[in-house]
Protein backbone atom coordinates (compact mmCIF):
# COMPACT_ATOMS: atom_id res chain seq x y z
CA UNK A 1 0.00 0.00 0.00
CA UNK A 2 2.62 2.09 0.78
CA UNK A 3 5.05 1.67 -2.45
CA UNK A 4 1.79 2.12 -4.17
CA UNK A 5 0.89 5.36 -2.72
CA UNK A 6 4.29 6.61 -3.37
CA UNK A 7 4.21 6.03 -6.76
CA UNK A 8 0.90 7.29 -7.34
CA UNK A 9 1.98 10.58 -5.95
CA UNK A 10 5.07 10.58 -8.05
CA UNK A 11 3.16 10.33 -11.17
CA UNK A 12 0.23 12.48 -10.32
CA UNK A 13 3.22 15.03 -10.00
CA UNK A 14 5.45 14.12 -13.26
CA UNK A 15 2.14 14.38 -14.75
CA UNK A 16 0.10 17.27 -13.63
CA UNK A 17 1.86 20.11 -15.74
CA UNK A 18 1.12 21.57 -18.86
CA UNK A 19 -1.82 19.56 -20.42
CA UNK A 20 -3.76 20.56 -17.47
CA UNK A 21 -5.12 24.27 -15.89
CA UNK A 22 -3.13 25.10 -13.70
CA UNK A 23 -5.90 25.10 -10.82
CA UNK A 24 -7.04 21.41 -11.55
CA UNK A 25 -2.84 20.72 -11.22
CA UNK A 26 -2.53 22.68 -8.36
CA UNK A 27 -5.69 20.75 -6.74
CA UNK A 28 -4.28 17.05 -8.02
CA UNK A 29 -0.98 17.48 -6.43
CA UNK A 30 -2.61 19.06 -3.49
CA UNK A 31 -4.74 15.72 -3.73
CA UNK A 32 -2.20 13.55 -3.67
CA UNK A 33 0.10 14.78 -1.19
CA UNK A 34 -2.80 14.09 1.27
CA UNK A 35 -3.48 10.93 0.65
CA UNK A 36 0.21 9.91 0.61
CA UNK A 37 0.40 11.52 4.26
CA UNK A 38 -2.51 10.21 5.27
CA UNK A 39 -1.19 6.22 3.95
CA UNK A 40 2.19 7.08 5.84
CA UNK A 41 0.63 8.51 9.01
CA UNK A 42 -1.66 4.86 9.25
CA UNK A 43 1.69 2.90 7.95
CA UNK A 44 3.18 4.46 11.00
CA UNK A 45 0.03 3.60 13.52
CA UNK A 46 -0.42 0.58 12.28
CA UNK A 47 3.33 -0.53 12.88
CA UNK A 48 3.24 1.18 16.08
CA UNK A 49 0.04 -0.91 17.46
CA UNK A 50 1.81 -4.16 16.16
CA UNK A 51 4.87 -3.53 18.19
CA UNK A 52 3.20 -2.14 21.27
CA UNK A 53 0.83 -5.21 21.34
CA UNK A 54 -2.06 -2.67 21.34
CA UNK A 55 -3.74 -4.44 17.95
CA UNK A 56 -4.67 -7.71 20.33
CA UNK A 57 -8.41 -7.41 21.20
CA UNK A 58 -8.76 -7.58 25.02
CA UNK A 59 -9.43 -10.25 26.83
CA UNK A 60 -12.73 -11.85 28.25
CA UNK A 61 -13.00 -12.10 32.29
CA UNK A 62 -13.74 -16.07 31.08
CA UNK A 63 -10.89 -15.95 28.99
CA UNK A 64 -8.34 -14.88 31.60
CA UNK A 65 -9.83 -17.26 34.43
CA UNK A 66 -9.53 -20.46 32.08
CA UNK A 67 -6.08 -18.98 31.25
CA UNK A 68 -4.88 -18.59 34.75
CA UNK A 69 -6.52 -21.76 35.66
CA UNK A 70 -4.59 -23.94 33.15
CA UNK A 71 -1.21 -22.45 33.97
């Protein structure tokens, strides 16, 4: 996801110049610069959740007893 928003981005901006107005450039690139930060920032949180652990769904009170009860 991320290689691809990268090089979406990189062509929007090779590609945006003279055969369009200059407005409907300016808005593409504008366009696309979000959405590439927006695909880093949740690369980012998303790497951050799997290393902190924080992606696990919590457990059940049953869960933990049976866990604590086998162990």
């Amino acid at each position: 996801m991320l290689i691809g928003a990268v090089f979406g981005a990189v062509f929007v901006f090779v590609n945006a110049s003279s055969p369009l107005n200059t407005v409907l450039a300016t808005v593409l690139q504008v366009a696309a610069s979000v959405a590439l930060a927006f695909i880093v920032f949740m690369w980012f949180t998303a790497g951050k959740r799997l290393r902190t652990g924080a992606a696990a769904p919590p457990e059940s009170p049953e869960e933990a007893s049976t866990a604590a009860a086998t162990c």
